[in-house]
N, C-alpha and C. Protein backbone atom coordinates (compact mmCIF):
# COMPACT_ATOMS: atom_id res chain seq x y z
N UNK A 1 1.44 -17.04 -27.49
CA UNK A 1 0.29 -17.85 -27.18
C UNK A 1 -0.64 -17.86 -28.39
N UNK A 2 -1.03 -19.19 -28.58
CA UNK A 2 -1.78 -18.79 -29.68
C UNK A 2 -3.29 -19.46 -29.71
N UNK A 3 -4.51 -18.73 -30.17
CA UNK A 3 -5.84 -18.85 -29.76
C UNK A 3 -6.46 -18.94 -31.17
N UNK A 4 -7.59 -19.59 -31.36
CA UNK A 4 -8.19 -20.09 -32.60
C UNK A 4 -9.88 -19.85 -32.06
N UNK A 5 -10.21 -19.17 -33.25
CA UNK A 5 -11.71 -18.99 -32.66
C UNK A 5 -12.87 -19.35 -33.95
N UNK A 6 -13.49 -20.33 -34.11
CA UNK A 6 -14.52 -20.77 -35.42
C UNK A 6 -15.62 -19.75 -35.67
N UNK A 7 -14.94 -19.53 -36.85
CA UNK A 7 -16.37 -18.52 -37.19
C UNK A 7 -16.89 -17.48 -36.17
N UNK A 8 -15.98 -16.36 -35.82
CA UNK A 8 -16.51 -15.09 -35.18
C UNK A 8 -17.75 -14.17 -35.78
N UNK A 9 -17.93 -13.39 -35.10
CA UNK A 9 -19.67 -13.09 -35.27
C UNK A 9 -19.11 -11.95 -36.01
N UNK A 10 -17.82 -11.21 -35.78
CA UNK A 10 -17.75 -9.94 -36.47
C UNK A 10 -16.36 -10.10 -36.87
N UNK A 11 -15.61 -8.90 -37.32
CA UNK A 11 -14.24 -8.90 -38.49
C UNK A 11 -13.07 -8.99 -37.36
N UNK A 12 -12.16 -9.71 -37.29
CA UNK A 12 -10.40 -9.47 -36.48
C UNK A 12 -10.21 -8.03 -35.97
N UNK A 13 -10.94 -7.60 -37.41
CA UNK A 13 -10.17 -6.00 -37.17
C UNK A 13 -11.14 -5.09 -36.06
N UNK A 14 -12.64 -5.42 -35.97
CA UNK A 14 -13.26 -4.69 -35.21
C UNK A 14 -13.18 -5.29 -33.75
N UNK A 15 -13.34 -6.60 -33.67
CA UNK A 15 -12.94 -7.14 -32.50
C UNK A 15 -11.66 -6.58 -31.75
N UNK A 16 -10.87 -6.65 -32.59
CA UNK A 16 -9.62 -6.65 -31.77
C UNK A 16 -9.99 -4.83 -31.44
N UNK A 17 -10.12 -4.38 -32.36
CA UNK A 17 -10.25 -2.60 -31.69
C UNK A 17 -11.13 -2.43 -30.55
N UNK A 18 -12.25 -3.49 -30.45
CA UNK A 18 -12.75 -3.07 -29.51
C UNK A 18 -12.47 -3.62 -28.24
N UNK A 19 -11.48 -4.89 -28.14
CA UNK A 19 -10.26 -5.28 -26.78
C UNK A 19 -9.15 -4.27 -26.76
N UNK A 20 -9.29 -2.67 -27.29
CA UNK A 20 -8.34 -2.05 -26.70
C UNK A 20 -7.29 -2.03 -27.88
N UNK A 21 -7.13 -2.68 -29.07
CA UNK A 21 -5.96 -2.86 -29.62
C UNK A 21 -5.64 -2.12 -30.79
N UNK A 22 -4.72 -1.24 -31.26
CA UNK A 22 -4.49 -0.57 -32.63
C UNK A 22 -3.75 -1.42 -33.87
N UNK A 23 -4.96 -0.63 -35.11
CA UNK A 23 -4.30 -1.78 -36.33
C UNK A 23 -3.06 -0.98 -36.45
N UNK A 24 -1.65 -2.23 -37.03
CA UNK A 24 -0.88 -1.28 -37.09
C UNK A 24 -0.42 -1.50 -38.71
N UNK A 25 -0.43 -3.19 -39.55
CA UNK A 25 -0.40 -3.23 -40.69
C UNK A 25 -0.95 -4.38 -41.32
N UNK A 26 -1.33 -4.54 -42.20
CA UNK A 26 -1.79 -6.12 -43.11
C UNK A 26 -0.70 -6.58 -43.94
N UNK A 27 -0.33 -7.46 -43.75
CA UNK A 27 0.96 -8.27 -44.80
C UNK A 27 -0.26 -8.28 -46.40
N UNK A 28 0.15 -8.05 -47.21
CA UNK A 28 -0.53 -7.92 -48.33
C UNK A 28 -0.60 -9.62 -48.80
N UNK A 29 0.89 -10.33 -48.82
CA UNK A 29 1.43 -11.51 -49.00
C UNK A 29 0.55 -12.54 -48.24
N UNK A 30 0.03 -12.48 -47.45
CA UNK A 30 0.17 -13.74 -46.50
C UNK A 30 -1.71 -13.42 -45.64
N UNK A 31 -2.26 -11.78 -45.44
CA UNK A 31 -3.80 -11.82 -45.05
C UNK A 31 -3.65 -10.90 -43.49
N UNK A 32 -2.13 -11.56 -43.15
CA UNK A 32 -2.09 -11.47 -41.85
C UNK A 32 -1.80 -10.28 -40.99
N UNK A 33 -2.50 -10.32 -40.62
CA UNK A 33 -2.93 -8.64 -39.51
C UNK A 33 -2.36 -8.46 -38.12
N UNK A 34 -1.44 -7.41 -38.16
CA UNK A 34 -0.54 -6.84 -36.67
C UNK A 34 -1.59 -5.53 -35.88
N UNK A 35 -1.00 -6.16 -34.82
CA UNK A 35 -2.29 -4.87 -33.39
C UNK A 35 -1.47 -5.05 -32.29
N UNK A 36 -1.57 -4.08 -31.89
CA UNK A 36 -0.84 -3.60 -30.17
C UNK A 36 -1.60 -2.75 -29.65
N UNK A 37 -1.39 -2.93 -27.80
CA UNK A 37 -1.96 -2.45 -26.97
C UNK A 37 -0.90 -2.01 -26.03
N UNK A 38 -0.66 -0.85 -25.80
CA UNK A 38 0.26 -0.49 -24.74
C UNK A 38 -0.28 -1.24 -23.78
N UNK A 39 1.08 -1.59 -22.81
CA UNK A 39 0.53 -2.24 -21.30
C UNK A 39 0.90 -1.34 -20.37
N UNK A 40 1.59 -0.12 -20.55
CA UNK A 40 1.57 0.97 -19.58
C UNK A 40 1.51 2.37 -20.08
N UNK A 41 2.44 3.34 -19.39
CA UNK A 41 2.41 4.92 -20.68
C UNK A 41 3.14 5.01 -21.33
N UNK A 42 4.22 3.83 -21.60
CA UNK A 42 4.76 4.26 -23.08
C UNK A 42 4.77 3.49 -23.76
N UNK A 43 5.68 3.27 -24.95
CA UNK A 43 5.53 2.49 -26.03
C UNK A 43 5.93 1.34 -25.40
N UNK A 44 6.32 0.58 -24.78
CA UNK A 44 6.65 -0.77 -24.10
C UNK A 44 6.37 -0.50 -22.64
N UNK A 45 6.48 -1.82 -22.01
CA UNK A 45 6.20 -2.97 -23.06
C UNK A 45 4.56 -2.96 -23.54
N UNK A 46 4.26 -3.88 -24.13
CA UNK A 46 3.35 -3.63 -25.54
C UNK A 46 2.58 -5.10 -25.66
N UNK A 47 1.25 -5.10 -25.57
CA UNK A 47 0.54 -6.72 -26.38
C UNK A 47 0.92 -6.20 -27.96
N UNK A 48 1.43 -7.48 -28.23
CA UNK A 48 1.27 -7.74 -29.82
C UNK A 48 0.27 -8.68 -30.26
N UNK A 49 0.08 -8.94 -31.55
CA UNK A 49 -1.08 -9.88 -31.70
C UNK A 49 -1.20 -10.05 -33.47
N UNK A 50 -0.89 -11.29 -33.69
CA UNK A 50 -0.85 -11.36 -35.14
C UNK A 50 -2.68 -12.20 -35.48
N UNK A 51 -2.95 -11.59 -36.25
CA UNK A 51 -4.53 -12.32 -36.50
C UNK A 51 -4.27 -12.58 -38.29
N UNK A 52 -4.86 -13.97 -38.38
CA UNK A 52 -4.93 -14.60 -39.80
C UNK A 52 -6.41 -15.24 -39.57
N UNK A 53 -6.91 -15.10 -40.74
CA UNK A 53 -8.59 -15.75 -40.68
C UNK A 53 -8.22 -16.84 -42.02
N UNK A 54 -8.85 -17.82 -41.85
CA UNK A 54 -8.69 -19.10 -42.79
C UNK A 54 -9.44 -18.97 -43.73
N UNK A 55 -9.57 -19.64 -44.67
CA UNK A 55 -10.23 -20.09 -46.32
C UNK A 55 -11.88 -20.07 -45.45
N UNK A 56 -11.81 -20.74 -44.08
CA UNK A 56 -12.82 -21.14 -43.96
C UNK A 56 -13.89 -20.62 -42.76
N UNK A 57 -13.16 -19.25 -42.04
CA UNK A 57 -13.31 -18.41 -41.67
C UNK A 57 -12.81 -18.47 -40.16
N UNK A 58 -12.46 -19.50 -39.73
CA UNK A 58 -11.65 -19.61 -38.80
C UNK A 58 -10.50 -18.00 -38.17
N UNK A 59 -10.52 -18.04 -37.33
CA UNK A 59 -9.07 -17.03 -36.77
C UNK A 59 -8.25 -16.95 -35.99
N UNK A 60 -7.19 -17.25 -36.11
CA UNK A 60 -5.87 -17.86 -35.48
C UNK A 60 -5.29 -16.49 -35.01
N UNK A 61 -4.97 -16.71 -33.58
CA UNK A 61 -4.33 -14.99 -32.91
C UNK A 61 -3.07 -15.87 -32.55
N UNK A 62 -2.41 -15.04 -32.82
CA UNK A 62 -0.88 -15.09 -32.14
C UNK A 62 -0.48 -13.54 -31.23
N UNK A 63 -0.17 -14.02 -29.91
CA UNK A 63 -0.39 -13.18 -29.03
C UNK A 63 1.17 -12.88 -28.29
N UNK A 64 1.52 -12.11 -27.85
CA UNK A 64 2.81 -11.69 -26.90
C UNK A 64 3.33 -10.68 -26.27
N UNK A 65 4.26 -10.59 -25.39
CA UNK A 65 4.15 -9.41 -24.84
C UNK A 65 5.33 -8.63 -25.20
N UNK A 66 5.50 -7.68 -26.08
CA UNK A 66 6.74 -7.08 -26.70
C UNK A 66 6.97 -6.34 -25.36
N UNK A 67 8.30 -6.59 -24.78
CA UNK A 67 8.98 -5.80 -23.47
C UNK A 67 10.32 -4.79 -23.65
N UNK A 68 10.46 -4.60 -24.96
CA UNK A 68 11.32 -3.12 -25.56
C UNK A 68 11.23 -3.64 -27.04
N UNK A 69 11.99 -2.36 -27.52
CA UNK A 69 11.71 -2.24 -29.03
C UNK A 69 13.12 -3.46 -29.27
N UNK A 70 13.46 -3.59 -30.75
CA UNK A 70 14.52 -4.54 -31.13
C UNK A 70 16.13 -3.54 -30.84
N UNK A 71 16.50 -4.19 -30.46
CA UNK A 71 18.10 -3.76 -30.08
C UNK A 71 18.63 -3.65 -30.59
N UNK A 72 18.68 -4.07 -32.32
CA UNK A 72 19.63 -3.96 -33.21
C UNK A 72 19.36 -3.31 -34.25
N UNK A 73 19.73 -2.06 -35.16
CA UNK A 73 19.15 -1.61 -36.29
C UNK A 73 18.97 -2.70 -37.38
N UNK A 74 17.75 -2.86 -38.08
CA UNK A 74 17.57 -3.38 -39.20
C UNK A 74 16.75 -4.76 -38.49
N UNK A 75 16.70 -5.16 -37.63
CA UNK A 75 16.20 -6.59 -36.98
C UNK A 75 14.60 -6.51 -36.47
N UNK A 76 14.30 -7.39 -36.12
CA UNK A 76 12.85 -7.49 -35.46
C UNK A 76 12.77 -7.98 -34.09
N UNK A 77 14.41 -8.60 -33.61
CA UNK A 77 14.18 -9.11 -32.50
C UNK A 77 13.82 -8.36 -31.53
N UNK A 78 13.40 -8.92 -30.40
CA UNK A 78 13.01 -8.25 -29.06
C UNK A 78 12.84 -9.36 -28.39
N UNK A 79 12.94 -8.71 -27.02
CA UNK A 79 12.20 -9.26 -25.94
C UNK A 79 11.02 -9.46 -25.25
N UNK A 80 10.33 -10.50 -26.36
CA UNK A 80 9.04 -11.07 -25.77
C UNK A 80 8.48 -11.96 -25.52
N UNK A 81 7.68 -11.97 -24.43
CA UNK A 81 7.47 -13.09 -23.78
C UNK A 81 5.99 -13.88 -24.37
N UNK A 82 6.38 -15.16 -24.23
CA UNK A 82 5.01 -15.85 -25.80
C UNK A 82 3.72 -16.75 -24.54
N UNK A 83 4.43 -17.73 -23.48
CA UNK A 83 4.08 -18.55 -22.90
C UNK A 83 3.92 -18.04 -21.63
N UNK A 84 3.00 -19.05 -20.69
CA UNK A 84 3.25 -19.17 -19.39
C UNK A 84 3.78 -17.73 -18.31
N UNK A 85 3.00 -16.79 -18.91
CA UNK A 85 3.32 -15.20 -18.23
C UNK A 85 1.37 -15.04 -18.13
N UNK A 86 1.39 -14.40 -16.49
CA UNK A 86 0.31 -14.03 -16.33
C UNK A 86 -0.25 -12.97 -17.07
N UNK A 87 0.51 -12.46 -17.64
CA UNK A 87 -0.03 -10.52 -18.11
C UNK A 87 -0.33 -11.27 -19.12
N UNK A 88 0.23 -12.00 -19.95
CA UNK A 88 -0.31 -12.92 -21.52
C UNK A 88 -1.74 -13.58 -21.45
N UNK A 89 -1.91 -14.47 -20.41
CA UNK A 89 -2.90 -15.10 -20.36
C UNK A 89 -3.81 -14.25 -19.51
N UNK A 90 -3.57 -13.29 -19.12
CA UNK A 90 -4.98 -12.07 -18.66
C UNK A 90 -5.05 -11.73 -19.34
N UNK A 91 -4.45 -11.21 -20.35
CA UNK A 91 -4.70 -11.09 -22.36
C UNK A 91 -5.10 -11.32 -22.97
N UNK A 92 -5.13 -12.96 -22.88
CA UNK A 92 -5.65 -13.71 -23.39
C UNK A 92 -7.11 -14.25 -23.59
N UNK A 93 -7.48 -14.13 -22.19
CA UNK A 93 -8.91 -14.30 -21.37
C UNK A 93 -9.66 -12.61 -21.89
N UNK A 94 -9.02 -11.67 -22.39
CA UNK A 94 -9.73 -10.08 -22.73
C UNK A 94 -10.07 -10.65 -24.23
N UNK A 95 -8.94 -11.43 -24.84
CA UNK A 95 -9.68 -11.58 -26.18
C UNK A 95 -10.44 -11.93 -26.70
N UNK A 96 -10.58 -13.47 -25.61
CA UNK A 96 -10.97 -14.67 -25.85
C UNK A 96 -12.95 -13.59 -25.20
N UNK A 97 -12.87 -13.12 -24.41
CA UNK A 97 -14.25 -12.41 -24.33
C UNK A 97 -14.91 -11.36 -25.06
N UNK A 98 -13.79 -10.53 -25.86
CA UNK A 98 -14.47 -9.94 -26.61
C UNK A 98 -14.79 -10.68 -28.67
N UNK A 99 -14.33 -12.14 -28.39
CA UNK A 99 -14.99 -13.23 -29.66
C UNK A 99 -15.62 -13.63 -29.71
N UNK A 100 -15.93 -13.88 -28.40
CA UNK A 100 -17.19 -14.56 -27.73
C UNK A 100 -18.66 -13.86 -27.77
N UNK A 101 -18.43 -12.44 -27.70
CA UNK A 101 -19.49 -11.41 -27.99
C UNK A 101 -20.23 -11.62 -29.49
């Protein structure tokens, strides 16, 4: 799912920590910032959440719900769900309120 917010009042990185979410790395290449939130007691399944802020300060979240780790050594795939899942868009509505702050 993906959410766009103009000109936030404070940084991706503090926002998102304070919806609950851990930084986990910055692509050096590209700006773009990874965060997860366990959705129960263990490591899955998991909110993911890619955040990129624009030239123009804009910030584009890319949001999902990682539901196990990748199955294959060396890969990234997994099973997660992007669209049209309630746990995403109750997710969604946590982020979308703590940007709004």
């Amino acid at each position: 799912m993906k959410l766009i917010f103009d000109q936030p009042s404070g940084s991706p990185l503090n926002i998102m920590r304070r919806a609950g979410y851990s930084f986990q790395r910055k692509d050096d290449r590209t700006g773009e910032m990874s965060f997860v939130k366990r959705a129960g007691s263990g490591d899955y399944p998991r909110f993911h959440v890619y955040a990129k802020t624009s030239p123009k300060g804009s910030v584009e979240i890319s949001l999902h719900l990682d539901q196990k780790k990748a199955s294959y050594e060396g890969t990234t795939a997994h099973s997660g769900e992007y669209e049209e899942n309630k746990w995403v868009e109750r997710e969604a509505e946590i982020i979308k309120k703590e940007f709004s702050q």
